[in-house]
N, C-alpha and C. Protein backbone atom coordinates (compact mmCIF):
# COMPACT_ATOMS: atom_id res chain seq x y z
N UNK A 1 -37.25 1.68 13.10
CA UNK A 1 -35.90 2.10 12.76
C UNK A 1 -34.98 0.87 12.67
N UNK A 2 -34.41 1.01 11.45
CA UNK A 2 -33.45 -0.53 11.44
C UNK A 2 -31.93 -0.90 12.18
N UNK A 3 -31.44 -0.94 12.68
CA UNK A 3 -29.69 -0.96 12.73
C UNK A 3 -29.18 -1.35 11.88
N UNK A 4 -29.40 -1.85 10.70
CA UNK A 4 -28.40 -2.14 9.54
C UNK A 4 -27.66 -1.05 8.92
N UNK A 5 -25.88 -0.94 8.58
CA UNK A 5 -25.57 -0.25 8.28
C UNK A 5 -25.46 -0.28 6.82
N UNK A 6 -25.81 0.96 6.56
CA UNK A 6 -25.73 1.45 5.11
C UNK A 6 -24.67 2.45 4.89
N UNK A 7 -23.70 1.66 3.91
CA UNK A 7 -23.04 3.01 2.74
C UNK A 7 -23.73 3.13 1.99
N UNK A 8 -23.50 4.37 1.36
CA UNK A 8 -24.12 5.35 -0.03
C UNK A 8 -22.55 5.15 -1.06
N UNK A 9 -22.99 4.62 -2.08
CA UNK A 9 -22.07 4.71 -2.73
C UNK A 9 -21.34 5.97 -3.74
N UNK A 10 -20.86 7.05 -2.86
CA UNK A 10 -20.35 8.53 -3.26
C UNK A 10 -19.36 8.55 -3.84
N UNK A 11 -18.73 9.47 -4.95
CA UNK A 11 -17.91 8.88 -5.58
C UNK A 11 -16.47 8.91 -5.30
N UNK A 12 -16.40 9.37 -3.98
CA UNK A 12 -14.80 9.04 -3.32
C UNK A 12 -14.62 7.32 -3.33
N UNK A 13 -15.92 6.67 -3.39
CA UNK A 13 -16.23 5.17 -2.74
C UNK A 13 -15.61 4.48 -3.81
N UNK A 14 -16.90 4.72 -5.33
CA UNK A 14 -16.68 4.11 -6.17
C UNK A 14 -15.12 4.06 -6.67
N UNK A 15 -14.18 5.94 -6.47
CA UNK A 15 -13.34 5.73 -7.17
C UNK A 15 -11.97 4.56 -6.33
N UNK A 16 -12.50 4.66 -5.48
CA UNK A 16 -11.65 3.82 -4.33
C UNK A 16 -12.22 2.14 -4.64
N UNK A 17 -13.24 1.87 -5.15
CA UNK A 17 -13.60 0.80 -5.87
C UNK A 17 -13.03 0.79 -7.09
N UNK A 18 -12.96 1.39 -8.02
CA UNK A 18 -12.21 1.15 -9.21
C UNK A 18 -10.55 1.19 -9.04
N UNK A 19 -10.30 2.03 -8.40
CA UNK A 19 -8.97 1.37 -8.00
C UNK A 19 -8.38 0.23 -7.60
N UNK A 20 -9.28 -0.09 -6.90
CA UNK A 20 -9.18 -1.97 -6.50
C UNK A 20 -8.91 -2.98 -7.53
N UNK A 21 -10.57 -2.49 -8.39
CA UNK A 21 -10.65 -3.50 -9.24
C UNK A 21 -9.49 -2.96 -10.51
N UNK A 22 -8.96 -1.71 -10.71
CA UNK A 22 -7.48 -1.87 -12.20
C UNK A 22 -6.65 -3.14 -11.28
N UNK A 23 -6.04 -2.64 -10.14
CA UNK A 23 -5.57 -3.38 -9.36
C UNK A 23 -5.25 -4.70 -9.71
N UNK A 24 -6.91 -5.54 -9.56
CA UNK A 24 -7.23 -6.86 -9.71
C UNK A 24 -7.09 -7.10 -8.49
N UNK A 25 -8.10 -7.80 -8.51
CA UNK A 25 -8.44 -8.88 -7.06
C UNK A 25 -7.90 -10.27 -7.09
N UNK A 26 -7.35 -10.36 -5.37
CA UNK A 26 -7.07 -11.60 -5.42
C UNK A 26 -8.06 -12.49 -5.42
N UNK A 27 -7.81 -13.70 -5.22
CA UNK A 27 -8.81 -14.52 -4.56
C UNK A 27 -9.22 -14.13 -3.13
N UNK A 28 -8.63 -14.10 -2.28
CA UNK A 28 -8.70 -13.81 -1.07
C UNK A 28 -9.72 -12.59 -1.05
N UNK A 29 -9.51 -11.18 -1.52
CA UNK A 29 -10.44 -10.41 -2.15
C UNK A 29 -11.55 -10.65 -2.22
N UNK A 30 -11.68 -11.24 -3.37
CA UNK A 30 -12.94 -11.80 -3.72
C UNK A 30 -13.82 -12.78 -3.12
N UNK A 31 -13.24 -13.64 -2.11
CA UNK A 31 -13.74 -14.39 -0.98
C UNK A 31 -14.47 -13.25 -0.06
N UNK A 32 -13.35 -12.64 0.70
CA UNK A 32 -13.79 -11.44 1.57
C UNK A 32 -14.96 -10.95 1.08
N UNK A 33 -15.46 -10.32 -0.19
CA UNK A 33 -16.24 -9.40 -0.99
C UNK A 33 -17.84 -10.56 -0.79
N UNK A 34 -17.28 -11.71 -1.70
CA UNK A 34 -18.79 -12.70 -0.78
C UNK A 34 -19.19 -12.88 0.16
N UNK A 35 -17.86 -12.78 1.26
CA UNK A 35 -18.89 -13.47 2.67
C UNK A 35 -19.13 -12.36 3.24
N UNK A 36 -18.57 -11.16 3.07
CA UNK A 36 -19.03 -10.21 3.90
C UNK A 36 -18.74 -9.02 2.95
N UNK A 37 -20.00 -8.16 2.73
CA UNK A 37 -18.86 -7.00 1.63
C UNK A 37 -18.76 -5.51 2.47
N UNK A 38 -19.79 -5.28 4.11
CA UNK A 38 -18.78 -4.37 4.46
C UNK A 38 -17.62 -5.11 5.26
N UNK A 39 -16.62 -5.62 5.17
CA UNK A 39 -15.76 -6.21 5.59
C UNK A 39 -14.65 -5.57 4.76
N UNK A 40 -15.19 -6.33 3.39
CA UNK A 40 -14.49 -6.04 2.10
C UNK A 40 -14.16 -4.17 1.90
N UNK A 41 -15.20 -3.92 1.80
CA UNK A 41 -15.06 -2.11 2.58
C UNK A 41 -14.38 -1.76 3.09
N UNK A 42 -14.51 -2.01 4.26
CA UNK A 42 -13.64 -1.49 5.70
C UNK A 42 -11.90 -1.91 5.17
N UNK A 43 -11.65 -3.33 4.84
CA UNK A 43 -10.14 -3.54 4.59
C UNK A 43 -9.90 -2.69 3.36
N UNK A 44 -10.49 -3.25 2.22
CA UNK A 44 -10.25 -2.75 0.62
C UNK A 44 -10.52 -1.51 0.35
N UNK A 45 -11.37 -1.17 0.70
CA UNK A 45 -11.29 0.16 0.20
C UNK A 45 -10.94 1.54 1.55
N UNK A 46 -11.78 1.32 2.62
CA UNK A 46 -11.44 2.22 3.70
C UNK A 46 -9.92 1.81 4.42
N UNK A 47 -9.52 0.83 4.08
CA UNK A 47 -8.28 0.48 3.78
C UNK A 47 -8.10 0.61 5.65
N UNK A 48 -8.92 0.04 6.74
CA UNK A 48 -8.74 0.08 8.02
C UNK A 48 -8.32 -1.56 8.06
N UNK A 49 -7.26 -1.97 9.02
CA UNK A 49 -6.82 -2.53 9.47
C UNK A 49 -7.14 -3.42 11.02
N UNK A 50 -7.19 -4.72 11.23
CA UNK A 50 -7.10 -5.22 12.09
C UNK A 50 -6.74 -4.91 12.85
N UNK A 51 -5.76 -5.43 12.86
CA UNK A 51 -4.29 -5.48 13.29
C UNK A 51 -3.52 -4.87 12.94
N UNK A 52 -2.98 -3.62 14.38
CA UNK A 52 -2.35 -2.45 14.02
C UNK A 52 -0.90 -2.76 14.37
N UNK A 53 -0.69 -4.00 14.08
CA UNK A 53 1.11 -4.21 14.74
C UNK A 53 1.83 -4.10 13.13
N UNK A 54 2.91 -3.19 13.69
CA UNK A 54 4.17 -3.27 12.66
C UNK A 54 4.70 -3.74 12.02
N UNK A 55 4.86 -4.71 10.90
CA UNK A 55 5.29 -5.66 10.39
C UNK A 55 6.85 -5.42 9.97
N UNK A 56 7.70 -5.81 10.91
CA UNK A 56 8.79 -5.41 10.27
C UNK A 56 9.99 -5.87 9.52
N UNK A 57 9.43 -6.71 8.42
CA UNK A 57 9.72 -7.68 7.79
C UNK A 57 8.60 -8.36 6.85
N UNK A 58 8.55 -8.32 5.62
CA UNK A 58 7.69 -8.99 4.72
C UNK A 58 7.48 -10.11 5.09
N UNK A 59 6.28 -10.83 4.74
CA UNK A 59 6.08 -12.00 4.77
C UNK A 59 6.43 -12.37 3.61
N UNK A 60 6.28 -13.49 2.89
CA UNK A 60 6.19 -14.66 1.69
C UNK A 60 4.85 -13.90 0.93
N UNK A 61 3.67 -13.43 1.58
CA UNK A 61 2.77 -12.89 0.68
C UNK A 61 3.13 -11.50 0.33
N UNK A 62 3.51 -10.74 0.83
CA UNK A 62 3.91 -9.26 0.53
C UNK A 62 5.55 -9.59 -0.32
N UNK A 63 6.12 -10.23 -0.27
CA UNK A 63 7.30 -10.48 -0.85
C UNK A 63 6.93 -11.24 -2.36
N UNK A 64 6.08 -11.70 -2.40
CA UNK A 64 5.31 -12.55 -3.86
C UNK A 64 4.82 -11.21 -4.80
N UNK A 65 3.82 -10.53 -3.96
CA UNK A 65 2.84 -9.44 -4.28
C UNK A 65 4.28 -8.88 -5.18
N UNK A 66 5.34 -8.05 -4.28
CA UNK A 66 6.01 -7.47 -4.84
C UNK A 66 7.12 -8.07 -6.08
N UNK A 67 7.54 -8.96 -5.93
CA UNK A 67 7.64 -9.88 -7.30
C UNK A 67 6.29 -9.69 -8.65
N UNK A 68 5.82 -9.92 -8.41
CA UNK A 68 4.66 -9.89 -9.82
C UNK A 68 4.00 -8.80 -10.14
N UNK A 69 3.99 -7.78 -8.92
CA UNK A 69 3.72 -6.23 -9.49
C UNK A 69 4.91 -5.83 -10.18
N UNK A 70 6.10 -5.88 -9.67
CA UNK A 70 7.06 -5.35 -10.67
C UNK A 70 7.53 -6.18 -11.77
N UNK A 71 7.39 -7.87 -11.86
CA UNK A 71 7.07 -7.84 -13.43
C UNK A 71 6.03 -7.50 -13.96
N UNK A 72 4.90 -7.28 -13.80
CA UNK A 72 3.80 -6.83 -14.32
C UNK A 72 4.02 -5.46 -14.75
N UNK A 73 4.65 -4.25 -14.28
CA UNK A 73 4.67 -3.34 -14.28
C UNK A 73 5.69 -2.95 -15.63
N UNK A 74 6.62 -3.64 -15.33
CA UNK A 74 7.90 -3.85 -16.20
C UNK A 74 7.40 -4.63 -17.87
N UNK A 75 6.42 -5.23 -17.71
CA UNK A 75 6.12 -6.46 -19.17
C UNK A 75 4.83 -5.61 -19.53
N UNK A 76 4.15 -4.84 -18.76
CA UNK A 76 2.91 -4.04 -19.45
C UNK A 76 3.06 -3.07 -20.81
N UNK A 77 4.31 -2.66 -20.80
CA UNK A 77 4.13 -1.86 -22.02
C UNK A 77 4.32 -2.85 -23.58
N UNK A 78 5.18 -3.91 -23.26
CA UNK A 78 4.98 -4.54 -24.47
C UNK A 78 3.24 -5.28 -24.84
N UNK A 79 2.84 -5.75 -23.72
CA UNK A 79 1.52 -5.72 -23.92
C UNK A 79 0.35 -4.90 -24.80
N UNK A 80 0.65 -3.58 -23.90
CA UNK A 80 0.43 -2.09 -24.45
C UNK A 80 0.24 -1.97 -25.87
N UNK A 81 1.84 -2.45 -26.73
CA UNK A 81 1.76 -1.88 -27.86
C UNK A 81 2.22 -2.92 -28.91
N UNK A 82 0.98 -4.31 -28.54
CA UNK A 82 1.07 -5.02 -28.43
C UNK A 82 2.25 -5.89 -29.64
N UNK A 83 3.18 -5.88 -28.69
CA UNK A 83 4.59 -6.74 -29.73
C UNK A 83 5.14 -7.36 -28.13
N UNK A 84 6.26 -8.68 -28.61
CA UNK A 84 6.72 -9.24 -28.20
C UNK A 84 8.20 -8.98 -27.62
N UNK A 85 8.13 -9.44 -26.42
CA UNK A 85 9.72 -9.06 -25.52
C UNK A 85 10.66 -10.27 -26.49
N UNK A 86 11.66 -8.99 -27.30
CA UNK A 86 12.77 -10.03 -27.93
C UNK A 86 13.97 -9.82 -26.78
N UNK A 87 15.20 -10.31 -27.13
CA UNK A 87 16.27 -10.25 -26.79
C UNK A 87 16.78 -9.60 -26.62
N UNK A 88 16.16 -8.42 -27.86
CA UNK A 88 16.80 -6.90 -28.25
C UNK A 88 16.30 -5.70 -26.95
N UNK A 89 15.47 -6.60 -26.67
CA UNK A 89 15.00 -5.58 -24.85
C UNK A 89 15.54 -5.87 -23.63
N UNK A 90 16.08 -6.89 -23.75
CA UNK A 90 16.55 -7.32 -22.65
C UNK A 90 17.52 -6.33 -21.70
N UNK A 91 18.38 -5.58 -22.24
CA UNK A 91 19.72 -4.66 -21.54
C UNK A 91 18.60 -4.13 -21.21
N UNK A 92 17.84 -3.13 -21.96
CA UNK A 92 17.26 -1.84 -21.12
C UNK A 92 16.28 -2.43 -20.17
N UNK A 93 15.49 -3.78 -20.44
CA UNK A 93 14.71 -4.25 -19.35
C UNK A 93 15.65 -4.16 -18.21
N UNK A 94 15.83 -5.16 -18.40
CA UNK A 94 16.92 -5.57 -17.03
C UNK A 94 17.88 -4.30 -15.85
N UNK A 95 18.27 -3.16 -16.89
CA UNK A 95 18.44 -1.77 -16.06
C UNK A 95 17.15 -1.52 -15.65
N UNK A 96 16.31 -1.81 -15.93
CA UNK A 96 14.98 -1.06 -14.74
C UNK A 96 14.63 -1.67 -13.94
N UNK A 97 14.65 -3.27 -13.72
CA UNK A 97 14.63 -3.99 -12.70
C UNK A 97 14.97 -3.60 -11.46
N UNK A 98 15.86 -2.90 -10.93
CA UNK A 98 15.96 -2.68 -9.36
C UNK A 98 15.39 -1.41 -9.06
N UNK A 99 14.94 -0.16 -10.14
CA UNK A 99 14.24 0.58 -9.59
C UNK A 99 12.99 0.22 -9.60
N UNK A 100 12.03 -0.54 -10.16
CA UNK A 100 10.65 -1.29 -10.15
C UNK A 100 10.80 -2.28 -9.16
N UNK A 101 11.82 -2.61 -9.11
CA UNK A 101 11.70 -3.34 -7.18
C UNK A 101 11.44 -2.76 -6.03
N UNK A 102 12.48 -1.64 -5.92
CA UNK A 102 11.97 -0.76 -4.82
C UNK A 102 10.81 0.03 -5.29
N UNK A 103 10.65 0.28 -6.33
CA UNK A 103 8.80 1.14 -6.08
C UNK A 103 8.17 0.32 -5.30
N UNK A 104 8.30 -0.73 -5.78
CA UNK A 104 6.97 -2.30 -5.52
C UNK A 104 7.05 -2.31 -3.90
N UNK A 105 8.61 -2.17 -3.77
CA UNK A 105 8.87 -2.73 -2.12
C UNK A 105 8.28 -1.54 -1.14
N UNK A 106 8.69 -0.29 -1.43
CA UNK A 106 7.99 0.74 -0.97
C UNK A 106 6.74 0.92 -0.63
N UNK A 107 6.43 0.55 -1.86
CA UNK A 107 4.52 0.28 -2.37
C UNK A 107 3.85 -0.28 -1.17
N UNK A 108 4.49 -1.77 -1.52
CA UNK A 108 3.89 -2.39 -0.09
C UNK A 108 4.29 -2.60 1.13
N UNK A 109 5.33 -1.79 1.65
CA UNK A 109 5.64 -1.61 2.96
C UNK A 109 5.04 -0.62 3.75
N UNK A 110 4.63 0.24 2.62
CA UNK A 110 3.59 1.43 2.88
C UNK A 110 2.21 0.79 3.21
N UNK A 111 1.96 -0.21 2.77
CA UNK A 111 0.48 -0.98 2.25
C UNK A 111 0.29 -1.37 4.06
N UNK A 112 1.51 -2.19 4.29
CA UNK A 112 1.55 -3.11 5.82
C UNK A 112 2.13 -2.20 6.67
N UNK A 113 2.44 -0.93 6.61
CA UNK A 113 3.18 -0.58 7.83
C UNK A 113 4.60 -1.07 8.19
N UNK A 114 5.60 -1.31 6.85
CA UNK A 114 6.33 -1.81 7.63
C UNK A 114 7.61 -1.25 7.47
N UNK A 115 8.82 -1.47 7.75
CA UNK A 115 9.91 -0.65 7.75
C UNK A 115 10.74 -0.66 6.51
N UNK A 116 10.78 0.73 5.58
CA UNK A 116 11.13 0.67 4.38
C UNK A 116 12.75 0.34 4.77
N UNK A 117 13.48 -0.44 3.89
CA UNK A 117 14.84 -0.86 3.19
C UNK A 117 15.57 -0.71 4.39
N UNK A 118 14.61 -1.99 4.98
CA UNK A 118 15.35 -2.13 6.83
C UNK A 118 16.16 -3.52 6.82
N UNK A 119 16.97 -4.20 7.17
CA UNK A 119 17.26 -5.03 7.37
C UNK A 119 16.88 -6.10 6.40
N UNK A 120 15.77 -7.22 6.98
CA UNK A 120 15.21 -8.13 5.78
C UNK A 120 14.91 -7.49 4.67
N UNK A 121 14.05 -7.04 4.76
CA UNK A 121 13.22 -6.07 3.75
C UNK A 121 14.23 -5.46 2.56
N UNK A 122 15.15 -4.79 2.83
CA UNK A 122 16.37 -4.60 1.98
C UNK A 122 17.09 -6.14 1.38
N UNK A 123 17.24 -7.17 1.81
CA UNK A 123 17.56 -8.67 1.50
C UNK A 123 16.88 -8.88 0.61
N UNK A 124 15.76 -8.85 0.93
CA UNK A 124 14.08 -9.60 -0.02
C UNK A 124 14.28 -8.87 -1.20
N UNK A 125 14.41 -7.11 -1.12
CA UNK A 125 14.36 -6.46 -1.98
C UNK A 125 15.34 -6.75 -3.10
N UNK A 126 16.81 -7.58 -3.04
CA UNK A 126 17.34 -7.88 -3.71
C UNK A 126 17.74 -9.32 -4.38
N UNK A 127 17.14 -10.11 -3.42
CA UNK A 127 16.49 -11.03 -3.31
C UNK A 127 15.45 -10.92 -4.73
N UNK A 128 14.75 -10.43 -4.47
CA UNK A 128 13.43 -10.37 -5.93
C UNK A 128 14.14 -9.80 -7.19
N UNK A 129 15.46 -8.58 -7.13
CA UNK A 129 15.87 -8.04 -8.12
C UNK A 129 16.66 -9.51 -8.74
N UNK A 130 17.45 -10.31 -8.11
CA UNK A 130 17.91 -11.70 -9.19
C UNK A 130 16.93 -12.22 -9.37
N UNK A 131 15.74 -12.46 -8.73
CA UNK A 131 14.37 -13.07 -8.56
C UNK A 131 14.26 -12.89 -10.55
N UNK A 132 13.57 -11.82 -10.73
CA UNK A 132 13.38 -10.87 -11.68
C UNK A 132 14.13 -10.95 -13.05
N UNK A 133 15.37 -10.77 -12.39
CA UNK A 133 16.48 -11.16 -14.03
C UNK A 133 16.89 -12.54 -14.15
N UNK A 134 16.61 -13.28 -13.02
CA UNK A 134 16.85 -14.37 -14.14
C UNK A 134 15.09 -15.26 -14.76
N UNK A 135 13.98 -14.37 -14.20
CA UNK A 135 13.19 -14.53 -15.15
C UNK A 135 13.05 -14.42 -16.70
């Protein structure tokens, strides 16, 4: 009898794997996924945690994350259909900017456990919205 643990890859797994990967992986990700991939499991997809302390306040990496998901989120449809961001988009871009901030910020405060549109976190959040427009 062996002790090695085995997942079965069922398709709650996979779809929790393809979610990852629309996502995109970081590097960090993808490090994790080589040196160890139930590791990569357990964080990425079973989405269990270390470290169960509160974060109550973004770091620089959760504050980045949320910067480039919401331009990403915001610049995908010209991608989409595929034509170029003129000038002539700019007003209506720029009105969606602070609600694609707080999705993002939400997003990942939910991600870390940490306290939605608390103190810093509300700063950062506006913080990234000039972040954003004067991109």
């Amino acid at each position: 009898m062996s002790n090695d643990l085995v997942l079965q890859k069922d398709p709650t797994m996979l779809a929790a794997l393809r979610g990852v990967l629309e996502r995109g992986l970081s590097p960090s990700a993808l490090n994790e996924y080589l040196a160890c991939t139930l590791k990569f499991y357990f964080s990425r997809l079973a989405r269990f945690q270390e470290n169960e302390e509160v974060e109550e306040a973004l770091g620089a990496d959760g504050f980045g994350t949320v910067v480039h998901d919401a331009l990403e989120h915001l610049l995908k449809p010209f991608e989409l259909e595929g034509r170029e961001l003129t000038a002539a988009d700019l007003p209506e871009l720029l009105k969606k900017v602070p609600a694609e901030v707080t999705r993002q910020l939400r997003q990942e405060e939910a991600d870390r456990q940490a306290r939605p549109d608390d103190g810093l976190n509300h700063v950062l959040g506006q913080v990234a919205v000039r972040l954003i427009r004067k991109y």
